[in-house]
C-alpha atoms as a PDB file:
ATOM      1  CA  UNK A   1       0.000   0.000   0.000  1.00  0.00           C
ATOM      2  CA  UNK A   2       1.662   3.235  -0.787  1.00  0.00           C
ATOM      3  CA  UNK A   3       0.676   5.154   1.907  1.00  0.00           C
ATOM      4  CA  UNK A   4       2.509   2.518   4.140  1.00  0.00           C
ATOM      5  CA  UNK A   5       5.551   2.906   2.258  1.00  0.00           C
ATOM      6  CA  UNK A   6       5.483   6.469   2.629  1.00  0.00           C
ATOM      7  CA  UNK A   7       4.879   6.659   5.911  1.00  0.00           C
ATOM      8  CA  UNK A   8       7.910   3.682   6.791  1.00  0.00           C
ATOM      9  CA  UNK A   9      10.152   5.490   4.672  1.00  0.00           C
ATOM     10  CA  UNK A  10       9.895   9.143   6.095  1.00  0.00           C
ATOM     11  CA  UNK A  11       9.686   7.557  10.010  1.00  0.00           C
ATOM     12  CA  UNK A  12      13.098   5.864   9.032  1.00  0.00           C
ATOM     13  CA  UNK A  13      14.963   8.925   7.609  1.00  0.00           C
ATOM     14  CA  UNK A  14      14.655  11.614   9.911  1.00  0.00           C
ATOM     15  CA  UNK A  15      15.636  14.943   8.475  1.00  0.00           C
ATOM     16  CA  UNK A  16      17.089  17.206  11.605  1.00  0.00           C
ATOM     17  CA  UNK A  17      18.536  20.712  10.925  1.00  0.00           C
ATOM     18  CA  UNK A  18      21.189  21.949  12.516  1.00  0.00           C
ATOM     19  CA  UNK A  19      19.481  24.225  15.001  1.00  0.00           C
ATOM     20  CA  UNK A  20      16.301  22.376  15.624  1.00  0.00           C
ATOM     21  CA  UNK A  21      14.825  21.624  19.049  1.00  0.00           C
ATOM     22  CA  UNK A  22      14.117  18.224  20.376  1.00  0.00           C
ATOM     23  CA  UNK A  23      10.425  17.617  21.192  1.00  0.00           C
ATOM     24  CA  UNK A  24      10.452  14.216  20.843  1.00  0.00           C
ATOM     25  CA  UNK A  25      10.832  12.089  23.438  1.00  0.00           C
ATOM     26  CA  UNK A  26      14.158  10.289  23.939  1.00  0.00           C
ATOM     27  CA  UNK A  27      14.463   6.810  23.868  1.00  0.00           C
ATOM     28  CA  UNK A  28      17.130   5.895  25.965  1.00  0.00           C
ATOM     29  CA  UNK A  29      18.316   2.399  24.211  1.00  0.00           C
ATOM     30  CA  UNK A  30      16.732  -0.234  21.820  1.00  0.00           C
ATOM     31  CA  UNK A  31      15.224  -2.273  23.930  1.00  0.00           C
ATOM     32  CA  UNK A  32      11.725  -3.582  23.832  1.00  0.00           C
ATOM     33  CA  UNK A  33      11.570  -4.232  27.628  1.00  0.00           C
ATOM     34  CA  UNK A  34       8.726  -2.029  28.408  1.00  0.00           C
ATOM     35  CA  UNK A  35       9.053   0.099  31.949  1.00  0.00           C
ATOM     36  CA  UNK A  36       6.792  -0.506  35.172  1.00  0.00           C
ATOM     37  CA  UNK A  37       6.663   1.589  38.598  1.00  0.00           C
ATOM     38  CA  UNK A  38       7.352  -0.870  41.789  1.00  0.00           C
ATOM     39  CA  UNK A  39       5.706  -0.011  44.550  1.00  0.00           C
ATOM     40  CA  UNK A  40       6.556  -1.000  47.799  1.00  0.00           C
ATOM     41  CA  UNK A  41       3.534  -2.517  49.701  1.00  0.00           C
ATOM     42  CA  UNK A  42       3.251  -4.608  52.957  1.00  0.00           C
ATOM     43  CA  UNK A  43       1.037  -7.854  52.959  1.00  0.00           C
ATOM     44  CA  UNK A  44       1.018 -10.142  55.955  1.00  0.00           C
ATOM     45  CA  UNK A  45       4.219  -8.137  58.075  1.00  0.00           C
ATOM     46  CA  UNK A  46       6.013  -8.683  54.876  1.00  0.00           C
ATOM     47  CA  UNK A  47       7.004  -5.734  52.027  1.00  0.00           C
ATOM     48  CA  UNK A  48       7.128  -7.203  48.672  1.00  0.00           C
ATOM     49  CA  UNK A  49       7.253  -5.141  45.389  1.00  0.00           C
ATOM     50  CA  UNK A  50       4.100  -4.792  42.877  1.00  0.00           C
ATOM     51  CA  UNK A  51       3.093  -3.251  40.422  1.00  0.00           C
ATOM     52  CA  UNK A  52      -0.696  -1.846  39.551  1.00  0.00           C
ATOM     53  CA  UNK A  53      -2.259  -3.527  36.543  1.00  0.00           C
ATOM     54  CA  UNK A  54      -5.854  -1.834  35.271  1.00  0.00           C
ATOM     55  CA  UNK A  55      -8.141  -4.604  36.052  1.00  0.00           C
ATOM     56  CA  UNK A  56      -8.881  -7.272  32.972  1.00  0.00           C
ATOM     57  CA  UNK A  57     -12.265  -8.348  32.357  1.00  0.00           C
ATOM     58  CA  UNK A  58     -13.080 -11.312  30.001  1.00  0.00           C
ATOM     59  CA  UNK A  59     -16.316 -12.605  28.429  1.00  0.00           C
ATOM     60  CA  UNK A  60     -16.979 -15.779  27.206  1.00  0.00           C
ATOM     61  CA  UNK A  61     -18.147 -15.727  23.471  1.00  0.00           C
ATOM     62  CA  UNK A  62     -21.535 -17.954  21.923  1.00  0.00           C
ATOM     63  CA  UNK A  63     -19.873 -21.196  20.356  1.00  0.00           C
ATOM     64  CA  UNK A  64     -21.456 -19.985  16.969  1.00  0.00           C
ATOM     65  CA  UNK A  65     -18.987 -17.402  17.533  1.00  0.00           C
ATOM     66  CA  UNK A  66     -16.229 -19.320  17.937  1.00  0.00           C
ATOM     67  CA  UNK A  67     -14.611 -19.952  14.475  1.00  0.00           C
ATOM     68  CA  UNK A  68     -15.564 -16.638  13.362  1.00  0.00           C
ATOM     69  CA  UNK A  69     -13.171 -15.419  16.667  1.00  0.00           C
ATOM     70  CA  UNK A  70     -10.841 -18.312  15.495  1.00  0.00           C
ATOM     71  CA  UNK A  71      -9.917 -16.616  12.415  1.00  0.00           C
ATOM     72  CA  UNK A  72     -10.100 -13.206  13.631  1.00  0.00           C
ATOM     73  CA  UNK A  73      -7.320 -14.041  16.244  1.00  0.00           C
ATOM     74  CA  UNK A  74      -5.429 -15.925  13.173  1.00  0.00           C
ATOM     75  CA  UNK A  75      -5.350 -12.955  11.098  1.00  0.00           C
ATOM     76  CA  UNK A  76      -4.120 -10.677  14.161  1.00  0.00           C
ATOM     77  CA  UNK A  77      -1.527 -13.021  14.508  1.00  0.00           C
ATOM     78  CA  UNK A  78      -0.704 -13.164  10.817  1.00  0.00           C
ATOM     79  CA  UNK A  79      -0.540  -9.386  10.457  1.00  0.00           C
ATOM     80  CA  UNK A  80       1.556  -8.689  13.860  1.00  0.00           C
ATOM     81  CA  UNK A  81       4.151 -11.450  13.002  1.00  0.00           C
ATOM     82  CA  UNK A  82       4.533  -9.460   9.213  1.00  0.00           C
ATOM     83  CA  UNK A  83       4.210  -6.059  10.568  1.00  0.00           C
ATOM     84  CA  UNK A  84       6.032  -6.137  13.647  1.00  0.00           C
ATOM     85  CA  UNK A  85       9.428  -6.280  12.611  1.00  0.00           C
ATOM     86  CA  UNK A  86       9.225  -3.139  10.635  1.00  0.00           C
ATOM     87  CA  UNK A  87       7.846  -1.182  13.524  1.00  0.00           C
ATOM     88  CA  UNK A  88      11.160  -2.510  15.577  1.00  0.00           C
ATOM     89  CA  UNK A  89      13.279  -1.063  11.989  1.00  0.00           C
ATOM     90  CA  UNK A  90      11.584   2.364  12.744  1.00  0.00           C
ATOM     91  CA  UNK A  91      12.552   2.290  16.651  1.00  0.00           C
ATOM     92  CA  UNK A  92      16.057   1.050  15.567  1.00  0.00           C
ATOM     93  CA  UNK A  93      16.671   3.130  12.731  1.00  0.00           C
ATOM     94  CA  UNK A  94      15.625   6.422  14.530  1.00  0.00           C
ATOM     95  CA  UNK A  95      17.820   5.315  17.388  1.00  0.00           C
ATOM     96  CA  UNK A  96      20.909   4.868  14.929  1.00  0.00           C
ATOM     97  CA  UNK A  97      20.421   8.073  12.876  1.00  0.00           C
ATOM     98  CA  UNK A  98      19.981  10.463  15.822  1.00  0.00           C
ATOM     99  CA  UNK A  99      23.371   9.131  17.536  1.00  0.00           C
ATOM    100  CA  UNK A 100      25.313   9.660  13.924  1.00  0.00           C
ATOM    101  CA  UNK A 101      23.869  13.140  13.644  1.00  0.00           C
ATOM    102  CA  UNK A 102      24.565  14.272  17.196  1.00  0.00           C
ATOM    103  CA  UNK A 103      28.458  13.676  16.005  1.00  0.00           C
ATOM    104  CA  UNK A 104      27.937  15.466  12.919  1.00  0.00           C
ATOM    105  CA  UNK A 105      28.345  19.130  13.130  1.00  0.00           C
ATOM    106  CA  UNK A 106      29.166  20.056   9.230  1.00  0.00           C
ATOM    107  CA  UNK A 107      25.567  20.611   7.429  1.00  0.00           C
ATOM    108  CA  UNK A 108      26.663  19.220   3.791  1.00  0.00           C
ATOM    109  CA  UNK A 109      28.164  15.950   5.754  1.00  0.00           C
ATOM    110  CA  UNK A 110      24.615  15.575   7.467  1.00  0.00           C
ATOM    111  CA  UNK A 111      22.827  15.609   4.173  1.00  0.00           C
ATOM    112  CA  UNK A 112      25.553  13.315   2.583  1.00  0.00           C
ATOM    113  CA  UNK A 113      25.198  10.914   5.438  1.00  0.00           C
ATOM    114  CA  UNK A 114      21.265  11.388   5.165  1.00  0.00           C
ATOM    115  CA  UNK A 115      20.882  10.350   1.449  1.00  0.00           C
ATOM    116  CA  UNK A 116      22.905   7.314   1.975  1.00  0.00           C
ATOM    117  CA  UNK A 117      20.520   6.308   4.639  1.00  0.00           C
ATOM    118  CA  UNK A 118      17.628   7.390   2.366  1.00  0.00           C
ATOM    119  CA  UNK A 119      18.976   5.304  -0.316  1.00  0.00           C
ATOM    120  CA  UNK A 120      19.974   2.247   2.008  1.00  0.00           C
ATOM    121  CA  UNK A 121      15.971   2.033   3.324  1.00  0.00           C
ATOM    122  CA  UNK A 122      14.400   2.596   0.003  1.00  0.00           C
ATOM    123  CA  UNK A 123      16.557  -0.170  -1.494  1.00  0.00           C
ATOM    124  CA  UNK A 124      16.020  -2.535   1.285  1.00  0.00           C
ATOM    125  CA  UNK A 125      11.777  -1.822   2.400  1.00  0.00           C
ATOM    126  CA  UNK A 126      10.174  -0.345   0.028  1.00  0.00           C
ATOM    127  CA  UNK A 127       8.525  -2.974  -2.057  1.00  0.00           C
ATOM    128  CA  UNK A 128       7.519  -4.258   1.531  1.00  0.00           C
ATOM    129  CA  UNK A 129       6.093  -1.468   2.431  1.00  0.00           C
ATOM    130  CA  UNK A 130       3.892  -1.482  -0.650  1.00  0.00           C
ATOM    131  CA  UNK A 131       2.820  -5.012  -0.173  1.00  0.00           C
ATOM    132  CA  UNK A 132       0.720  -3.727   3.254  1.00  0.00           C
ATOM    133  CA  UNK A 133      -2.664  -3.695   3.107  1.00  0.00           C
ATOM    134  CA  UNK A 134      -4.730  -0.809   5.174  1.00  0.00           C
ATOM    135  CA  UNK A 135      -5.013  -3.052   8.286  1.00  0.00           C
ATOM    136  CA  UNK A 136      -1.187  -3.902   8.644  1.00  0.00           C
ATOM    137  CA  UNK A 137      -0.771  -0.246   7.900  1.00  0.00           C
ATOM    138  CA  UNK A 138      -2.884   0.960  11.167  1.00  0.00           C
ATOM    139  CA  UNK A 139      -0.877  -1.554  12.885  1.00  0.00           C
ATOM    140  CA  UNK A 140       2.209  -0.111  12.096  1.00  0.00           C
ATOM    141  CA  UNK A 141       1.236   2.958  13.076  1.00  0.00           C
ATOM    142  CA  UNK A 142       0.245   1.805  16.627  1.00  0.00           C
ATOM    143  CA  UNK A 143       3.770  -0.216  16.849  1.00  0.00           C
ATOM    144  CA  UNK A 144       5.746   2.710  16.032  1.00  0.00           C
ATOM    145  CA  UNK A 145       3.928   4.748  18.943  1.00  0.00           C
ATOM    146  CA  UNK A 146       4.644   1.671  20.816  1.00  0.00           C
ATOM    147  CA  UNK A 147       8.181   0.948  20.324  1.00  0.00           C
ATOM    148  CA  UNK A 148       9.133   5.010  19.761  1.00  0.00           C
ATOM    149  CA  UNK A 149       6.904   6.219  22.294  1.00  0.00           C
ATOM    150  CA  UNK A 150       5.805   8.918  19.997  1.00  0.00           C
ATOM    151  CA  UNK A 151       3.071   8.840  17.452  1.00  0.00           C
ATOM    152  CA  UNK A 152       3.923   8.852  13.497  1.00  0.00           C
ATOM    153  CA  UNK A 153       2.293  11.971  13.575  1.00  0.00           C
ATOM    154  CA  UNK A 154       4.571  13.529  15.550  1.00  0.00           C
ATOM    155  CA  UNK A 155       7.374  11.851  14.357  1.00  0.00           C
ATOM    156  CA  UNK A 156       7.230  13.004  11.046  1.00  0.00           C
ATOM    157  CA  UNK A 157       6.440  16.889  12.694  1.00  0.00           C
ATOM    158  CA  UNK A 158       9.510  16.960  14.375  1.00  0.00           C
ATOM    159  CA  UNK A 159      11.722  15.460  11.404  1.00  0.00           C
ATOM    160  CA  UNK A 160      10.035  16.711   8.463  1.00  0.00           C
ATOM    161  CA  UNK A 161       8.183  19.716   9.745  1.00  0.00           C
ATOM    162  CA  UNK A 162       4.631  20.298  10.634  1.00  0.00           C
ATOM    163  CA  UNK A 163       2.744  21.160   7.045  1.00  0.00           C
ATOM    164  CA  UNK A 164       4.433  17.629   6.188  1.00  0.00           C
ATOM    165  CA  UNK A 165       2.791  16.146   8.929  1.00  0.00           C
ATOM    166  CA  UNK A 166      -0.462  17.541   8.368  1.00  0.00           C
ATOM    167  CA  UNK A 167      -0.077  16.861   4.325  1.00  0.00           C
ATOM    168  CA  UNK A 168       0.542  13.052   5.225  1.00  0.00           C
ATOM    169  CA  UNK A 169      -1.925  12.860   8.093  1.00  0.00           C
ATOM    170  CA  UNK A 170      -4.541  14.212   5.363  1.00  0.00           C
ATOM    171  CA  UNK A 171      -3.202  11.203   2.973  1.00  0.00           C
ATOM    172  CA  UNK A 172      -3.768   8.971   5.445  1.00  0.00           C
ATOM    173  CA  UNK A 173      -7.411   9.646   7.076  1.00  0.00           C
ATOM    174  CA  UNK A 174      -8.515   9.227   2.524  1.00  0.00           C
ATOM    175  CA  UNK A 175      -7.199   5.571   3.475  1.00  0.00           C
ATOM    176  CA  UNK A 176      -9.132   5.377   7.104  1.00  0.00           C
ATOM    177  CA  UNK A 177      -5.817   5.247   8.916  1.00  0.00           C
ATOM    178  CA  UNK A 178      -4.702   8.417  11.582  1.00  0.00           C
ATOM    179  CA  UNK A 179      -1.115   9.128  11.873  1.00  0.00           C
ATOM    180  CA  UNK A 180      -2.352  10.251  15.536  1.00  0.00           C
ATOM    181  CA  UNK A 181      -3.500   6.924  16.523  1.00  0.00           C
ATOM    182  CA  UNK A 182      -1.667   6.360  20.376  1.00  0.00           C
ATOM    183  CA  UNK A 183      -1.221   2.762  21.270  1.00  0.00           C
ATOM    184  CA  UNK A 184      -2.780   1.998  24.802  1.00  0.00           C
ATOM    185  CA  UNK A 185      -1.884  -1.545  26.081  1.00  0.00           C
ATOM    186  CA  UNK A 186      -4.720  -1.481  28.347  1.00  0.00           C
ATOM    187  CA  UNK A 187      -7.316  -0.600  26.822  1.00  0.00           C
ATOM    188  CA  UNK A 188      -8.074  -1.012  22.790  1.00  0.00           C
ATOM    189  CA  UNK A 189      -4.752  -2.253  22.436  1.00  0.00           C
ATOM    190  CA  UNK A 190      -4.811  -5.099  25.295  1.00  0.00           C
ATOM    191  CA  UNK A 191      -4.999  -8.262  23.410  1.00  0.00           C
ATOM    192  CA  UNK A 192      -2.365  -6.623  20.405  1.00  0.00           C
ATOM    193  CA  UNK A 193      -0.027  -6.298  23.653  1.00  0.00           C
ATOM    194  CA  UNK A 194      -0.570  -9.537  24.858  1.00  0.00           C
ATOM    195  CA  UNK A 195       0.000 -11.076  21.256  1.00  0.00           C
ATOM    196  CA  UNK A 196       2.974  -9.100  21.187  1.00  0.00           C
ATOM    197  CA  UNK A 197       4.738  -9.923  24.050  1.00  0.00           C
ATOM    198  CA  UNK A 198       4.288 -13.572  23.062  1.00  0.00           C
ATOM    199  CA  UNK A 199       5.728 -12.699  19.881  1.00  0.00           C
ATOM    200  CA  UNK A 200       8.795 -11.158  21.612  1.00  0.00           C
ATOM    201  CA  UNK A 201       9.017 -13.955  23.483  1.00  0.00           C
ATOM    202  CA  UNK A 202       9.260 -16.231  21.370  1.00  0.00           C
ATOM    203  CA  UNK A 203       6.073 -18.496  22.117  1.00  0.00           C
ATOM    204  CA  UNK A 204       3.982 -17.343  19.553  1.00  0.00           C
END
Protein backbone atom coordinates (compact mmCIF):
# COMPACT_ATOMS: atom_id res chain seq x y z
CA UNK A 1 0.00 0.00 0.00
CA UNK A 2 1.66 3.24 -0.79
CA UNK A 3 0.68 5.15 1.91
CA UNK A 4 2.51 2.52 4.14
CA UNK A 5 5.55 2.91 2.26
CA UNK A 6 5.48 6.47 2.63
CA UNK A 7 4.88 6.66 5.91
CA UNK A 8 7.91 3.68 6.79
CA UNK A 9 10.15 5.49 4.67
CA UNK A 10 9.90 9.14 6.09
CA UNK A 11 9.69 7.56 10.01
CA UNK A 12 13.10 5.86 9.03
CA UNK A 13 14.96 8.92 7.61
CA UNK A 14 14.65 11.61 9.91
CA UNK A 15 15.64 14.94 8.47
CA UNK A 16 17.09 17.21 11.61
CA UNK A 17 18.54 20.71 10.93
CA UNK A 18 21.19 21.95 12.52
CA UNK A 19 19.48 24.22 15.00
CA UNK A 20 16.30 22.38 15.62
CA UNK A 21 14.83 21.62 19.05
CA UNK A 22 14.12 18.22 20.38
CA UNK A 23 10.42 17.62 21.19
CA UNK A 24 10.45 14.22 20.84
CA UNK A 25 10.83 12.09 23.44
CA UNK A 26 14.16 10.29 23.94
CA UNK A 27 14.46 6.81 23.87
CA UNK A 28 17.13 5.89 25.96
CA UNK A 29 18.32 2.40 24.21
CA UNK A 30 16.73 -0.23 21.82
CA UNK A 31 15.22 -2.27 23.93
CA UNK A 32 11.73 -3.58 23.83
CA UNK A 33 11.57 -4.23 27.63
CA UNK A 34 8.73 -2.03 28.41
CA UNK A 35 9.05 0.10 31.95
CA UNK A 36 6.79 -0.51 35.17
CA UNK A 37 6.66 1.59 38.60
CA UNK A 38 7.35 -0.87 41.79
CA UNK A 39 5.71 -0.01 44.55
CA UNK A 40 6.56 -1.00 47.80
CA UNK A 41 3.53 -2.52 49.70
CA UNK A 42 3.25 -4.61 52.96
CA UNK A 43 1.04 -7.85 52.96
CA UNK A 44 1.02 -10.14 55.96
CA UNK A 45 4.22 -8.14 58.07
CA UNK A 46 6.01 -8.68 54.88
CA UNK A 47 7.00 -5.73 52.03
CA UNK A 48 7.13 -7.20 48.67
CA UNK A 49 7.25 -5.14 45.39
CA UNK A 50 4.10 -4.79 42.88
CA UNK A 51 3.09 -3.25 40.42
CA UNK A 52 -0.70 -1.85 39.55
CA UNK A 53 -2.26 -3.53 36.54
CA UNK A 54 -5.85 -1.83 35.27
CA UNK A 55 -8.14 -4.60 36.05
CA UNK A 56 -8.88 -7.27 32.97
CA UNK A 57 -12.27 -8.35 32.36
CA UNK A 58 -13.08 -11.31 30.00
CA UNK A 59 -16.32 -12.60 28.43
CA UNK A 60 -16.98 -15.78 27.21
CA UNK A 61 -18.15 -15.73 23.47
CA UNK A 62 -21.54 -17.95 21.92
CA UNK A 63 -19.87 -21.20 20.36
CA UNK A 64 -21.46 -19.98 16.97
CA UNK A 65 -18.99 -17.40 17.53
CA UNK A 66 -16.23 -19.32 17.94
CA UNK A 67 -14.61 -19.95 14.47
CA UNK A 68 -15.56 -16.64 13.36
CA UNK A 69 -13.17 -15.42 16.67
CA UNK A 70 -10.84 -18.31 15.50
CA UNK A 71 -9.92 -16.62 12.42
CA UNK A 72 -10.10 -13.21 13.63
CA UNK A 73 -7.32 -14.04 16.24
CA UNK A 74 -5.43 -15.92 13.17
CA UNK A 75 -5.35 -12.95 11.10
CA UNK A 76 -4.12 -10.68 14.16
CA UNK A 77 -1.53 -13.02 14.51
CA UNK A 78 -0.70 -13.16 10.82
CA UNK A 79 -0.54 -9.39 10.46
CA UNK A 80 1.56 -8.69 13.86
CA UNK A 81 4.15 -11.45 13.00
CA UNK A 82 4.53 -9.46 9.21
CA UNK A 83 4.21 -6.06 10.57
CA UNK A 84 6.03 -6.14 13.65
CA UNK A 85 9.43 -6.28 12.61
CA UNK A 86 9.23 -3.14 10.64
CA UNK A 87 7.85 -1.18 13.52
CA UNK A 88 11.16 -2.51 15.58
CA UNK A 89 13.28 -1.06 11.99
CA UNK A 90 11.58 2.36 12.74
CA UNK A 91 12.55 2.29 16.65
CA UNK A 92 16.06 1.05 15.57
CA UNK A 93 16.67 3.13 12.73
CA UNK A 94 15.63 6.42 14.53
CA UNK A 95 17.82 5.32 17.39
CA UNK A 96 20.91 4.87 14.93
CA UNK A 97 20.42 8.07 12.88
CA UNK A 98 19.98 10.46 15.82
CA UNK A 99 23.37 9.13 17.54
CA UNK A 100 25.31 9.66 13.92
CA UNK A 101 23.87 13.14 13.64
CA UNK A 102 24.57 14.27 17.20
CA UNK A 103 28.46 13.68 16.01
CA UNK A 104 27.94 15.47 12.92
CA UNK A 105 28.35 19.13 13.13
CA UNK A 106 29.17 20.06 9.23
CA UNK A 107 25.57 20.61 7.43
CA UNK A 108 26.66 19.22 3.79
CA UNK A 109 28.16 15.95 5.75
CA UNK A 110 24.62 15.57 7.47
CA UNK A 111 22.83 15.61 4.17
CA UNK A 112 25.55 13.32 2.58
CA UNK A 113 25.20 10.91 5.44
CA UNK A 114 21.26 11.39 5.16
CA UNK A 115 20.88 10.35 1.45
CA UNK A 116 22.91 7.31 1.97
CA UNK A 117 20.52 6.31 4.64
CA UNK A 118 17.63 7.39 2.37
CA UNK A 119 18.98 5.30 -0.32
CA UNK A 120 19.97 2.25 2.01
CA UNK A 121 15.97 2.03 3.32
CA UNK A 122 14.40 2.60 0.00
CA UNK A 123 16.56 -0.17 -1.49
CA UNK A 124 16.02 -2.54 1.28
CA UNK A 125 11.78 -1.82 2.40
CA UNK A 126 10.17 -0.35 0.03
CA UNK A 127 8.53 -2.97 -2.06
CA UNK A 128 7.52 -4.26 1.53
CA UNK A 129 6.09 -1.47 2.43
CA UNK A 130 3.89 -1.48 -0.65
CA UNK A 131 2.82 -5.01 -0.17
CA UNK A 132 0.72 -3.73 3.25
CA UNK A 133 -2.66 -3.70 3.11
CA UNK A 134 -4.73 -0.81 5.17
CA UNK A 135 -5.01 -3.05 8.29
CA UNK A 136 -1.19 -3.90 8.64
CA UNK A 137 -0.77 -0.25 7.90
CA UNK A 138 -2.88 0.96 11.17
CA UNK A 139 -0.88 -1.55 12.89
CA UNK A 140 2.21 -0.11 12.10
CA UNK A 141 1.24 2.96 13.08
CA UNK A 142 0.25 1.80 16.63
CA UNK A 143 3.77 -0.22 16.85
CA UNK A 144 5.75 2.71 16.03
CA UNK A 145 3.93 4.75 18.94
CA UNK A 146 4.64 1.67 20.82
CA UNK A 147 8.18 0.95 20.32
CA UNK A 148 9.13 5.01 19.76
CA UNK A 149 6.90 6.22 22.29
CA UNK A 150 5.81 8.92 20.00
CA UNK A 151 3.07 8.84 17.45
CA UNK A 152 3.92 8.85 13.50
CA UNK A 153 2.29 11.97 13.57
CA UNK A 154 4.57 13.53 15.55
CA UNK A 155 7.37 11.85 14.36
CA UNK A 156 7.23 13.00 11.05
CA UNK A 157 6.44 16.89 12.69
CA UNK A 158 9.51 16.96 14.38
CA UNK A 159 11.72 15.46 11.40
CA UNK A 160 10.03 16.71 8.46
CA UNK A 161 8.18 19.72 9.75
CA UNK A 162 4.63 20.30 10.63
CA UNK A 163 2.74 21.16 7.05
CA UNK A 164 4.43 17.63 6.19
CA UNK A 165 2.79 16.15 8.93
CA UNK A 166 -0.46 17.54 8.37
CA UNK A 167 -0.08 16.86 4.32
CA UNK A 168 0.54 13.05 5.22
CA UNK A 169 -1.93 12.86 8.09
CA UNK A 170 -4.54 14.21 5.36
CA UNK A 171 -3.20 11.20 2.97
CA UNK A 172 -3.77 8.97 5.45
CA UNK A 173 -7.41 9.65 7.08
CA UNK A 174 -8.52 9.23 2.52
CA UNK A 175 -7.20 5.57 3.48
CA UNK A 176 -9.13 5.38 7.10
CA UNK A 177 -5.82 5.25 8.92
CA UNK A 178 -4.70 8.42 11.58
CA UNK A 179 -1.12 9.13 11.87
CA UNK A 180 -2.35 10.25 15.54
CA UNK A 181 -3.50 6.92 16.52
CA UNK A 182 -1.67 6.36 20.38
CA UNK A 183 -1.22 2.76 21.27
CA UNK A 184 -2.78 2.00 24.80
CA UNK A 185 -1.88 -1.55 26.08
CA UNK A 186 -4.72 -1.48 28.35
CA UNK A 187 -7.32 -0.60 26.82
CA UNK A 188 -8.07 -1.01 22.79
CA UNK A 189 -4.75 -2.25 22.44
CA UNK A 190 -4.81 -5.10 25.30
CA UNK A 191 -5.00 -8.26 23.41
CA UNK A 192 -2.36 -6.62 20.40
CA UNK A 193 -0.03 -6.30 23.65
CA UNK A 194 -0.57 -9.54 24.86
CA UNK A 195 0.00 -11.08 21.26
CA UNK A 196 2.97 -9.10 21.19
CA UNK A 197 4.74 -9.92 24.05
CA UNK A 198 4.29 -13.57 23.06
CA UNK A 199 5.73 -12.70 19.88
CA UNK A 200 8.79 -11.16 21.61
CA UNK A 201 9.02 -13.96 23.48
CA UNK A 202 9.26 -16.23 21.37
CA UNK A 203 6.07 -18.50 22.12
CA UNK A 204 3.98 -17.34 19.55
Amino acid sequence: MRICAVIFLMLSIPVISSGQTDSVRQMPDTSRNRVFVLQEVERGGEVLPEVAIKEVTIVGQKSASRKVMARRYDRMVYNLKKVYPYAVIVREKLYQVNQELAAITDEKERKKYLKGVEEFVLGEYEDDMRDMTITQGRLLIKMVDRETRNTSFNLIKEYRGGLSASFWQGIARIFGTNLKAEYDPFGDDAMMEILLLQIEAGTL
